[in-house]
PDB file of N, CA and C in Angstrom:
ATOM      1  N   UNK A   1     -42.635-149.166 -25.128  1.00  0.00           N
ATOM      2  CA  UNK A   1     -42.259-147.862 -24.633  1.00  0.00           C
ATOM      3  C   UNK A   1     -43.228-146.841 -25.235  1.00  0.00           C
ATOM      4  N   UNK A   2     -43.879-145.847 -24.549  1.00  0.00           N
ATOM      5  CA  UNK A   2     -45.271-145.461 -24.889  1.00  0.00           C
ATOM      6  C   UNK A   2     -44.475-143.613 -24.677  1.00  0.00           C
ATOM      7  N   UNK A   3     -43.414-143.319 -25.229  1.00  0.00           N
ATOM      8  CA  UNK A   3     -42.672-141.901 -25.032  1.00  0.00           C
ATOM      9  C   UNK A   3     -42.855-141.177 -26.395  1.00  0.00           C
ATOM     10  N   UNK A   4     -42.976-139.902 -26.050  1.00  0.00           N
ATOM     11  CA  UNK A   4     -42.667-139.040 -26.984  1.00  0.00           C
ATOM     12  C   UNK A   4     -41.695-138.799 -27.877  1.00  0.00           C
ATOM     13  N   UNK A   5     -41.664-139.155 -29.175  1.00  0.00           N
ATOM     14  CA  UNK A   5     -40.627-139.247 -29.942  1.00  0.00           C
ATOM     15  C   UNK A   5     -39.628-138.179 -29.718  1.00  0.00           C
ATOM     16  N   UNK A   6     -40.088-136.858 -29.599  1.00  0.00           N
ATOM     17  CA  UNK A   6     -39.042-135.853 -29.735  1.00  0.00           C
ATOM     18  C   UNK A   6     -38.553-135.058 -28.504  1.00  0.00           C
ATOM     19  N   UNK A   7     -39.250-135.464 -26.794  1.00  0.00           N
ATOM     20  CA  UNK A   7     -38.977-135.380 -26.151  1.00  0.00           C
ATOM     21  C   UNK A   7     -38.683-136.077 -24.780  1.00  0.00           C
ATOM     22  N   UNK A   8     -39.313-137.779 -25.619  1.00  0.00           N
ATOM     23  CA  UNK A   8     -39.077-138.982 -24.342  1.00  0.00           C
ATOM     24  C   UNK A   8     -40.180-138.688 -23.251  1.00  0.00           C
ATOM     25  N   UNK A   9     -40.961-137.878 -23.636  1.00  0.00           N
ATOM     26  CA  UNK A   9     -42.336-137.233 -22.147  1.00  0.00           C
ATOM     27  C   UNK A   9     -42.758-138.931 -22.362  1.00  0.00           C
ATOM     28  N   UNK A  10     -43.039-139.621 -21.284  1.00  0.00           N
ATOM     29  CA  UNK A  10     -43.746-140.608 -21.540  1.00  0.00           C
ATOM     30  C   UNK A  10     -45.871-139.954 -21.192  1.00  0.00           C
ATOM     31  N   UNK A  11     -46.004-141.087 -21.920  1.00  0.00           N
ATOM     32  CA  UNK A  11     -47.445-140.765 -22.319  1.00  0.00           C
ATOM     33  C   UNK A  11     -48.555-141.527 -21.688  1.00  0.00           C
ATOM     34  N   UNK A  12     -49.073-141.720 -20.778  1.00  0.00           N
ATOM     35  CA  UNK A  12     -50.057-142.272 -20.366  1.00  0.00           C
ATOM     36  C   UNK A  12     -51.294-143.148 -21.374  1.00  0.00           C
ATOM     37  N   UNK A  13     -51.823-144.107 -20.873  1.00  0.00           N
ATOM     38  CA  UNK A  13     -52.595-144.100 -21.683  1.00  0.00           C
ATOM     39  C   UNK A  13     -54.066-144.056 -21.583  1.00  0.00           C
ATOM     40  N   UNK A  14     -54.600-143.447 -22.906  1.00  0.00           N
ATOM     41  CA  UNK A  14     -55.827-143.057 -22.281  1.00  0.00           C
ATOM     42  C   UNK A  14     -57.477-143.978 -22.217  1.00  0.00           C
ATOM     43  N   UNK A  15     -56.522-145.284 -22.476  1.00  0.00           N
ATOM     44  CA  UNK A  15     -58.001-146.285 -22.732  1.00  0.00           C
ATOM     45  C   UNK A  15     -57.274-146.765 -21.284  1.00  0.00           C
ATOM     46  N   UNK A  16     -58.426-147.357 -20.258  1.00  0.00           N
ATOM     47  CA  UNK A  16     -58.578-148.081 -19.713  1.00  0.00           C
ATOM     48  C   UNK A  16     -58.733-149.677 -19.968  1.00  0.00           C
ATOM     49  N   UNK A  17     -57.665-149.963 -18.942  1.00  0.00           N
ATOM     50  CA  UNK A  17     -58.053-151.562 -19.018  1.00  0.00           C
ATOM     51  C   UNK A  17     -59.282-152.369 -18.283  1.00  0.00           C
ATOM     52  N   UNK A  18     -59.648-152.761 -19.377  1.00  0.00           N
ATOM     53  CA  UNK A  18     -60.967-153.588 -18.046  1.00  0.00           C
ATOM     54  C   UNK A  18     -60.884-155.118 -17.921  1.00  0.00           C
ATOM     55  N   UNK A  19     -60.649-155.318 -16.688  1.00  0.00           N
ATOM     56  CA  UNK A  19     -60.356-156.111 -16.657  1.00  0.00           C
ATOM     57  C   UNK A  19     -58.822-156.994 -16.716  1.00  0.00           C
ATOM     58  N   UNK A  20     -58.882-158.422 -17.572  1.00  0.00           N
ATOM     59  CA  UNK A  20     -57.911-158.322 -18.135  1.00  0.00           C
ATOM     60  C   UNK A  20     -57.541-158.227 -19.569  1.00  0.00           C
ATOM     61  N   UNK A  21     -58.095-157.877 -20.030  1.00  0.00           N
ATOM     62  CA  UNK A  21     -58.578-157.371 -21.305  1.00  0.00           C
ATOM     63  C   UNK A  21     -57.821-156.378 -22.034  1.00  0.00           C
ATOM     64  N   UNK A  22     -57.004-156.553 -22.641  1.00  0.00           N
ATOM     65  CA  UNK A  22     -56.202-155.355 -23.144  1.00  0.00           C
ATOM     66  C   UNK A  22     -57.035-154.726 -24.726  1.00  0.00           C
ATOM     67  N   UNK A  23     -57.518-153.880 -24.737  1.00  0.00           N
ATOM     68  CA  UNK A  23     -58.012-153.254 -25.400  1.00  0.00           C
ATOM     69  C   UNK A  23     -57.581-152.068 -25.584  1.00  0.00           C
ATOM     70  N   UNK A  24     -56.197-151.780 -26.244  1.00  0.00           N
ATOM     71  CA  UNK A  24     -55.675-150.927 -27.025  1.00  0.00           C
ATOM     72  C   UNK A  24     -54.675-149.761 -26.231  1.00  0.00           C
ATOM     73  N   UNK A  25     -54.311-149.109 -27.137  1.00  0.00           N
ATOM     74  CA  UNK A  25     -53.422-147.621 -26.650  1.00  0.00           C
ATOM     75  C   UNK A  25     -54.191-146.494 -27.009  1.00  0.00           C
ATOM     76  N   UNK A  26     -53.930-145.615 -26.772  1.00  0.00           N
ATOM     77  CA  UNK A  26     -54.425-144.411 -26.975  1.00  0.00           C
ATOM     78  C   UNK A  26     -53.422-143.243 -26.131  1.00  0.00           C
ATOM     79  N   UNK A  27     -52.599-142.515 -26.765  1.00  0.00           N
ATOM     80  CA  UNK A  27     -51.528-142.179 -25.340  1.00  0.00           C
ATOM     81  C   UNK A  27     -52.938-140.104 -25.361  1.00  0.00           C
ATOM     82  N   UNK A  28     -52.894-140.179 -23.823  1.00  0.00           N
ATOM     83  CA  UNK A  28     -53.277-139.088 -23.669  1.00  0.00           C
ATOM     84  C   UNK A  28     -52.196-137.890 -23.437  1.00  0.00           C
ATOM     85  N   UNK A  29     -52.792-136.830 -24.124  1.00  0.00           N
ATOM     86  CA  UNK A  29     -51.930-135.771 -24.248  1.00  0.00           C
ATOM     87  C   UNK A  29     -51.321-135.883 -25.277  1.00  0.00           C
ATOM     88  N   UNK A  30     -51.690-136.219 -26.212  1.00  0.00           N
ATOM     89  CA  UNK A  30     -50.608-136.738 -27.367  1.00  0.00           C
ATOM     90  C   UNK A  30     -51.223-137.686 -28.633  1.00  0.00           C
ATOM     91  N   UNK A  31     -50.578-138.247 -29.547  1.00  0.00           N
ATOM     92  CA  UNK A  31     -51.447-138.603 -30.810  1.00  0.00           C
ATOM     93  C   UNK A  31     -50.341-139.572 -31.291  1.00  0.00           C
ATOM     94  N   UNK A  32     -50.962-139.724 -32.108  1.00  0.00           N
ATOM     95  CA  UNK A  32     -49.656-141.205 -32.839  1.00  0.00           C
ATOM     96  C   UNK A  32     -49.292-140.707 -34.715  1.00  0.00           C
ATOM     97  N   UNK A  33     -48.310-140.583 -34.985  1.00  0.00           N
ATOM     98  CA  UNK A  33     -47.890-139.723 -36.104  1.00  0.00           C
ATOM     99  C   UNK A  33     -47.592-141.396 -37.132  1.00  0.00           C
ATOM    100  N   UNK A  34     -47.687-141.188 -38.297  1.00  0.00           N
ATOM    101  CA  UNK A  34     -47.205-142.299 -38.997  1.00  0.00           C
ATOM    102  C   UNK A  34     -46.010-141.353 -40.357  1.00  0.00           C
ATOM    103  N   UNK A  35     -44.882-142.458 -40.371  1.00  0.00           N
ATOM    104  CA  UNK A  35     -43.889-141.542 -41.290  1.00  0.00           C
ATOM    105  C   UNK A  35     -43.770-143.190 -42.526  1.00  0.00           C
ATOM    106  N   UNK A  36     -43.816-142.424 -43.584  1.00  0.00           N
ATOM    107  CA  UNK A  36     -43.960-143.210 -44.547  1.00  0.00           C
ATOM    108  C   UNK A  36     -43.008-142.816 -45.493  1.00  0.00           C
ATOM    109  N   UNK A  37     -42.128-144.115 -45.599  1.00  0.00           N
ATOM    110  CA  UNK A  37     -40.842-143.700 -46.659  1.00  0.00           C
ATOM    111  C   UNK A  37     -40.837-144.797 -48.281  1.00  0.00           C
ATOM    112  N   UNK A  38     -41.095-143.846 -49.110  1.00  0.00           N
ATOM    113  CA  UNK A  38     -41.917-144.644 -50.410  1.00  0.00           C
ATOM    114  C   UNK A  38     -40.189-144.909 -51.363  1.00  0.00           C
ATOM    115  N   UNK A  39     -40.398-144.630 -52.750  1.00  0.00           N
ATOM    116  CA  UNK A  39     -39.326-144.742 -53.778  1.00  0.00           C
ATOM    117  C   UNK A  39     -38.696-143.266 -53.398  1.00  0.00           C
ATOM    118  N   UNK A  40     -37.476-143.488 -53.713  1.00  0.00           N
ATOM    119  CA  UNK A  40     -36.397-142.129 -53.241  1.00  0.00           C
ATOM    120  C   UNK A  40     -35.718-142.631 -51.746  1.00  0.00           C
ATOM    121  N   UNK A  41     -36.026-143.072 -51.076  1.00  0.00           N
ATOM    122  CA  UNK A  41     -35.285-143.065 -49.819  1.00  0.00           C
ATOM    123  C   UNK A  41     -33.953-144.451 -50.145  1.00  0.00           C
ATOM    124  N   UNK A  42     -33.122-144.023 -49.707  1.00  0.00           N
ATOM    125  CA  UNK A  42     -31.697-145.123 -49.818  1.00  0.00           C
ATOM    126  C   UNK A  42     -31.930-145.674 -48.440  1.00  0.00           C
ATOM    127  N   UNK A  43     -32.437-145.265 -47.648  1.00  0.00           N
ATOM    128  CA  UNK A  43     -32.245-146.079 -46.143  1.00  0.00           C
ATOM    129  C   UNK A  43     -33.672-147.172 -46.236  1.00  0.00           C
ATOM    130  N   UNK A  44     -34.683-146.877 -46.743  1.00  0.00           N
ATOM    131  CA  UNK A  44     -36.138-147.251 -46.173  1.00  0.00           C
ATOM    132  C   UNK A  44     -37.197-147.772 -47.395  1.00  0.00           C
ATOM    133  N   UNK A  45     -36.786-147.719 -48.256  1.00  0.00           N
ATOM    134  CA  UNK A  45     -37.472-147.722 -49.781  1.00  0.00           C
ATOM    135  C   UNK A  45     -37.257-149.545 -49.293  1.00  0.00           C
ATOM    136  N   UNK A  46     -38.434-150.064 -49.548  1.00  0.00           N
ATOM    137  CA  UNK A  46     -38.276-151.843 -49.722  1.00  0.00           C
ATOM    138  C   UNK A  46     -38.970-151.969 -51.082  1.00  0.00           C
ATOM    139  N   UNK A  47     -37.975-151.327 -51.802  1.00  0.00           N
ATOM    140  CA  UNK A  47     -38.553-152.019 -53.189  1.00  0.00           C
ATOM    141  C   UNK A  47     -39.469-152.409 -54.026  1.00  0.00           C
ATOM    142  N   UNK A  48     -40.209-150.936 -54.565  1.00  0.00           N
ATOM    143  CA  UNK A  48     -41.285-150.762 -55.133  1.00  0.00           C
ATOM    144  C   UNK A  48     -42.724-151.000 -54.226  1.00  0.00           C
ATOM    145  N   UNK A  49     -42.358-150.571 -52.543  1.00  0.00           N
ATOM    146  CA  UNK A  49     -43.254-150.889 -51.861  1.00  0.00           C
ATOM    147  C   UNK A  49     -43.280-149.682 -51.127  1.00  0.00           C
ATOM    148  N   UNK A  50     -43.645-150.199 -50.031  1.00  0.00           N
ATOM    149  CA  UNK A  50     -42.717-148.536 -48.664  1.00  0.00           C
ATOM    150  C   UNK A  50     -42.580-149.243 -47.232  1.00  0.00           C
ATOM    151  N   UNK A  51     -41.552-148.812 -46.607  1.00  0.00           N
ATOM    152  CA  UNK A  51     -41.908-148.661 -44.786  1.00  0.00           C
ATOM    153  C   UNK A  51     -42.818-148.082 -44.594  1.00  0.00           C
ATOM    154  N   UNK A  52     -43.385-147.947 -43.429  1.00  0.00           N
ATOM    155  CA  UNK A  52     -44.135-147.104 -42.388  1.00  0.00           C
ATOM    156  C   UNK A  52     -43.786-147.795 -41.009  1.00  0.00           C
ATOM    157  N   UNK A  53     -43.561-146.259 -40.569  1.00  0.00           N
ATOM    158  CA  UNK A  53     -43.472-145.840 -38.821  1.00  0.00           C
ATOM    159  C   UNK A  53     -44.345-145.559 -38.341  1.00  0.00           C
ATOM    160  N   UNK A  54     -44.538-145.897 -36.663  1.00  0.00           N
ATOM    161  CA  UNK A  54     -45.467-145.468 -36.060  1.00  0.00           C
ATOM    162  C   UNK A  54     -44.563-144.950 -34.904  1.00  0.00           C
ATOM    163  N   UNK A  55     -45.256-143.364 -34.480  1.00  0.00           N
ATOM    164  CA  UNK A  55     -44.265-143.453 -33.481  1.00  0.00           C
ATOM    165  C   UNK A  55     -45.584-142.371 -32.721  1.00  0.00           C
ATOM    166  N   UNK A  56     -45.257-141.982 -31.182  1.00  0.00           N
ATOM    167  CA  UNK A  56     -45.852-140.864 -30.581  1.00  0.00           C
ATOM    168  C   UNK A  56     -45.353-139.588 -30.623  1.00  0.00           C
ATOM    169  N   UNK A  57     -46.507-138.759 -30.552  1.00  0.00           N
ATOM    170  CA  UNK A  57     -45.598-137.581 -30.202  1.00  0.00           C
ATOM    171  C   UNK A  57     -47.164-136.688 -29.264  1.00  0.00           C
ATOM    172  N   UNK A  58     -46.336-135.998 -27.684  1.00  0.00           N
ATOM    173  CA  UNK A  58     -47.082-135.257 -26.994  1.00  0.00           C
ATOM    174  C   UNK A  58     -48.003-134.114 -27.298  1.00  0.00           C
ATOM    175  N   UNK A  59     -48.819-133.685 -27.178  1.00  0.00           N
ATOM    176  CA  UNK A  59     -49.566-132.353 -27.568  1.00  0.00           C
ATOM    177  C   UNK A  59     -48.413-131.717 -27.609  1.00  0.00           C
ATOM    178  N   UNK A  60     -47.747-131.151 -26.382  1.00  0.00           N
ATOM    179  CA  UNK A  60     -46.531-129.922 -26.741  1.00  0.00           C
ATOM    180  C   UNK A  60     -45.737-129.772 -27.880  1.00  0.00           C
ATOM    181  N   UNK A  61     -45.228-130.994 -28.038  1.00  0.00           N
ATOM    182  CA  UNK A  61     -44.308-130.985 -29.217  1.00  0.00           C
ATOM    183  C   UNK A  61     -44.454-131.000 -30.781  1.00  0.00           C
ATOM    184  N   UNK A  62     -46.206-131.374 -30.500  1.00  0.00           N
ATOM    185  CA  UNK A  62     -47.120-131.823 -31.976  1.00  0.00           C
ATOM    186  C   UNK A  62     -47.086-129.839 -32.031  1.00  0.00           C
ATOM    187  N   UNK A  63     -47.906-129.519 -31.487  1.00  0.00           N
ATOM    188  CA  UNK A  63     -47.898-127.873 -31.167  1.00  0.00           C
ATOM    189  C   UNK A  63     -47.103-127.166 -31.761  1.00  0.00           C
ATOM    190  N   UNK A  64     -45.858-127.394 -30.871  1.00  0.00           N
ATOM    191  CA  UNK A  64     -44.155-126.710 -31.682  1.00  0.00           C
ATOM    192  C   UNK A  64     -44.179-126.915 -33.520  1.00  0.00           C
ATOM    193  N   UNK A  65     -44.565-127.980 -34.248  1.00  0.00           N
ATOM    194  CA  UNK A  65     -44.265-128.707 -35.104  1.00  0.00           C
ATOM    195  C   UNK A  65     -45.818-128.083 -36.268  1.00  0.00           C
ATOM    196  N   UNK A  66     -46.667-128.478 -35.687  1.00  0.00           N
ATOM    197  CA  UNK A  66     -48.114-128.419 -36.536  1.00  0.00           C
ATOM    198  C   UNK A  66     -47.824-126.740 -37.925  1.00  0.00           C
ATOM    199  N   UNK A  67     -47.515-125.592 -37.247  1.00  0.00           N
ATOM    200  CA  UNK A  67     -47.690-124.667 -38.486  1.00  0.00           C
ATOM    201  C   UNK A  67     -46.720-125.434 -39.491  1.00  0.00           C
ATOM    202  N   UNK A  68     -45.487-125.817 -39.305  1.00  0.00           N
ATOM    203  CA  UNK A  68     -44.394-125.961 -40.130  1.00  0.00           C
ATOM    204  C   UNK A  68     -44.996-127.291 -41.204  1.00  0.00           C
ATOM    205  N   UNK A  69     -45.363-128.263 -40.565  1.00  0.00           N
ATOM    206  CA  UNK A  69     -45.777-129.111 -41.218  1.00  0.00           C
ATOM    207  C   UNK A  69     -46.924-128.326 -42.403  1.00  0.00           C
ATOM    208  N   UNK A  70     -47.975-127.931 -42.136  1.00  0.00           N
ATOM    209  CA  UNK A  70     -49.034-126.994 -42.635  1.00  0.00           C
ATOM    210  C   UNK A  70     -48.429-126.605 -43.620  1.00  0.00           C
ATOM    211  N   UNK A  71     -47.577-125.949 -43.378  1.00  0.00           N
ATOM    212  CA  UNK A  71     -46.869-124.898 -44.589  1.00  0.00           C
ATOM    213  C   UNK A  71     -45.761-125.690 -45.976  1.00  0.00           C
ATOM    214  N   UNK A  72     -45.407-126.408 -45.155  1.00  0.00           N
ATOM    215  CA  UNK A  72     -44.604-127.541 -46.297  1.00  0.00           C
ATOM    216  C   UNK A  72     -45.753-128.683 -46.934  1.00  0.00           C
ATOM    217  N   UNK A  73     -46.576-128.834 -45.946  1.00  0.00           N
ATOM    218  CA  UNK A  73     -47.287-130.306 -46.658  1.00  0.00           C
ATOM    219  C   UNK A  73     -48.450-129.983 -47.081  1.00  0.00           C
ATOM    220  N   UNK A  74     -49.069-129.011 -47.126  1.00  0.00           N
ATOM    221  CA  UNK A  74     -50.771-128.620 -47.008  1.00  0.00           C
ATOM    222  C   UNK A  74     -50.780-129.437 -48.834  1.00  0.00           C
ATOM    223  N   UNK A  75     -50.530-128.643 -50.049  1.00  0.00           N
ATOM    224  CA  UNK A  75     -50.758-129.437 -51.257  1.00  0.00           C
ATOM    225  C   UNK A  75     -50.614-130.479 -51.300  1.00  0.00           C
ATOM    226  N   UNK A  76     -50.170-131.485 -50.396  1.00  0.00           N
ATOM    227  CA  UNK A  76     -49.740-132.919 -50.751  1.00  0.00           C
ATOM    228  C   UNK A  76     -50.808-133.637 -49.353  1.00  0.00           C
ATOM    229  N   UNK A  77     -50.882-133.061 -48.720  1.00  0.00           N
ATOM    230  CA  UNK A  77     -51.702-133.352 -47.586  1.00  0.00           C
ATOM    231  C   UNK A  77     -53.548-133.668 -47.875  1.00  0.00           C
ATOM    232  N   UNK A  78     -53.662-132.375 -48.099  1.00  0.00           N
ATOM    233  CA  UNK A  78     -55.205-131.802 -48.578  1.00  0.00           C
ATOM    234  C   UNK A  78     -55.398-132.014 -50.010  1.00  0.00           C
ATOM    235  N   UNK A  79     -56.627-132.196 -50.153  1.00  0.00           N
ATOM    236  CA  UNK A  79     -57.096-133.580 -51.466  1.00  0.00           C
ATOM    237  C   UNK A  79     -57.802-131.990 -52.275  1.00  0.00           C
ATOM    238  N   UNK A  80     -57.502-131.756 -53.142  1.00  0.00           N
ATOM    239  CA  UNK A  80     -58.032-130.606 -53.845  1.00  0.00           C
ATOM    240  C   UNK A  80     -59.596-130.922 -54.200  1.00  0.00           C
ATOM    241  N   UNK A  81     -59.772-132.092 -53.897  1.00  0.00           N
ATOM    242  CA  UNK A  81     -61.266-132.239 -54.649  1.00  0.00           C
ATOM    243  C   UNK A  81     -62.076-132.358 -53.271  1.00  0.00           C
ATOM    244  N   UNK A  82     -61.589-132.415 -52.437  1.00  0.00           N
ATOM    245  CA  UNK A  82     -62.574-131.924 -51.229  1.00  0.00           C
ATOM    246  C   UNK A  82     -63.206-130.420 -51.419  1.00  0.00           C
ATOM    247  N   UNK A  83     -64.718-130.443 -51.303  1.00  0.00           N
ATOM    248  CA  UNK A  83     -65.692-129.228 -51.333  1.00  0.00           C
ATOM    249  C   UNK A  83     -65.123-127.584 -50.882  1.00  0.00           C
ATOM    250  N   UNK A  84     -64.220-128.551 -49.526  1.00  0.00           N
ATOM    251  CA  UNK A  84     -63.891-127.054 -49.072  1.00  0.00           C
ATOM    252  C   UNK A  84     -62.452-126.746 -48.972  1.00  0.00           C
ATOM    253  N   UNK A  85     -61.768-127.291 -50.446  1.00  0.00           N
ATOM    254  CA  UNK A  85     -60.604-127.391 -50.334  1.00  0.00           C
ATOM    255  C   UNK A  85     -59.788-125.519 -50.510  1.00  0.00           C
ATOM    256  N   UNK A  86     -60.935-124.787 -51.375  1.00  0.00           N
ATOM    257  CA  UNK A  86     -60.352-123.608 -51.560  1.00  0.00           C
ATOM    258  C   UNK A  86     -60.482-122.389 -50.321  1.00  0.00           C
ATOM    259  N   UNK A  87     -61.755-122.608 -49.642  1.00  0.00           N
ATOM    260  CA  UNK A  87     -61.840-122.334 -48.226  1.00  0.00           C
ATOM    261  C   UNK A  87     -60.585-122.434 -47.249  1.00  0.00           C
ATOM    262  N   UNK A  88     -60.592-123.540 -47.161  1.00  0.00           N
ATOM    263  CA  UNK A  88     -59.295-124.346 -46.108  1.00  0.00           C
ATOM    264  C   UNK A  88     -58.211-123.498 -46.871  1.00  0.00           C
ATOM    265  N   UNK A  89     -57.485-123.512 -47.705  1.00  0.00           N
ATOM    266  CA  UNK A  89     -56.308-122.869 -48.468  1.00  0.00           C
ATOM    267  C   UNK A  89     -56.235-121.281 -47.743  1.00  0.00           C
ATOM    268  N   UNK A  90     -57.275-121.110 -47.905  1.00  0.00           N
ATOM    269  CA  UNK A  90     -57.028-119.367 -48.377  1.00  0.00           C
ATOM    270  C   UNK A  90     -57.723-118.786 -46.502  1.00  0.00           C
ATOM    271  N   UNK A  91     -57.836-119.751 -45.994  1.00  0.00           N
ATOM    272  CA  UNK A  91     -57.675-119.406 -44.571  1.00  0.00           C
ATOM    273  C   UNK A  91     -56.370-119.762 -43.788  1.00  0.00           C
ATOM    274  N   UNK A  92     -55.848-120.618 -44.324  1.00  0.00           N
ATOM    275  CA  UNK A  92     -54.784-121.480 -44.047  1.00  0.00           C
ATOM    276  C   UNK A  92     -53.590-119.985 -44.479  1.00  0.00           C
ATOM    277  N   UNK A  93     -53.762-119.369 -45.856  1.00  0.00           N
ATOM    278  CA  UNK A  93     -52.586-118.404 -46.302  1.00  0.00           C
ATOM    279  C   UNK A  93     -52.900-116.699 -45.688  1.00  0.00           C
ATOM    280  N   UNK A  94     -53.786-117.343 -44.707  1.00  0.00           N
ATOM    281  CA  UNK A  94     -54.063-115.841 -44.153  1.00  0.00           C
ATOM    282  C   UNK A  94     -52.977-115.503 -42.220  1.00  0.00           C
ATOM    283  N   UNK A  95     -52.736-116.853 -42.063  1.00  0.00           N
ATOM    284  CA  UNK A  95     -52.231-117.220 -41.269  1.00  0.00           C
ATOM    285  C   UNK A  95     -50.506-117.126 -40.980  1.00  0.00           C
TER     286      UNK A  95
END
């Protein structure tokens, strides 16, 4: 099932098949999000290891979602020792 997690939009995909050859997904209009649940979670924690999800989600809804994420995750996201990490910040808090 190739749908949008948060709105079921199903997603096309944007690699062509050639042939019979299945060579991959790619959903167009949209991107593939991964959710990773480490130590702390009671539902998802496997024990000194982690889950990971893969799920889709459409441009629209990534859209709706992208500042909020930004604003909660940017320090844990963005690697401080990247060159242009104080750049990125302080354009990011102008926003």
């Amino acid at each position: 099932m190739n749908n949008c997690l948060f709105c079921d939009k199903e997603l096309e995909n944007a690699i062509f098949t050639i042939g019979s050859d299945d060579i991959g997904y790619a959903p167009y209009k949209g991107g593939t999000i991964k959710f990773h649940f480490t130590y702390g979670s009671v539902k998802f924690d496997n024990s000194f290891g982690y889950t990971e999800f893969d799920a889709l989600v459409c441009d629209d809804c990534a859209e709706k979602y992208t500042d909020k994420m930004k604003e909660k995750n940017f320090e844990f996201n963005f690697n401080p020792e990247n060159p242009k990490y104080e750049e990125v910040k302080e354009e990011l808090s102008k926003e």
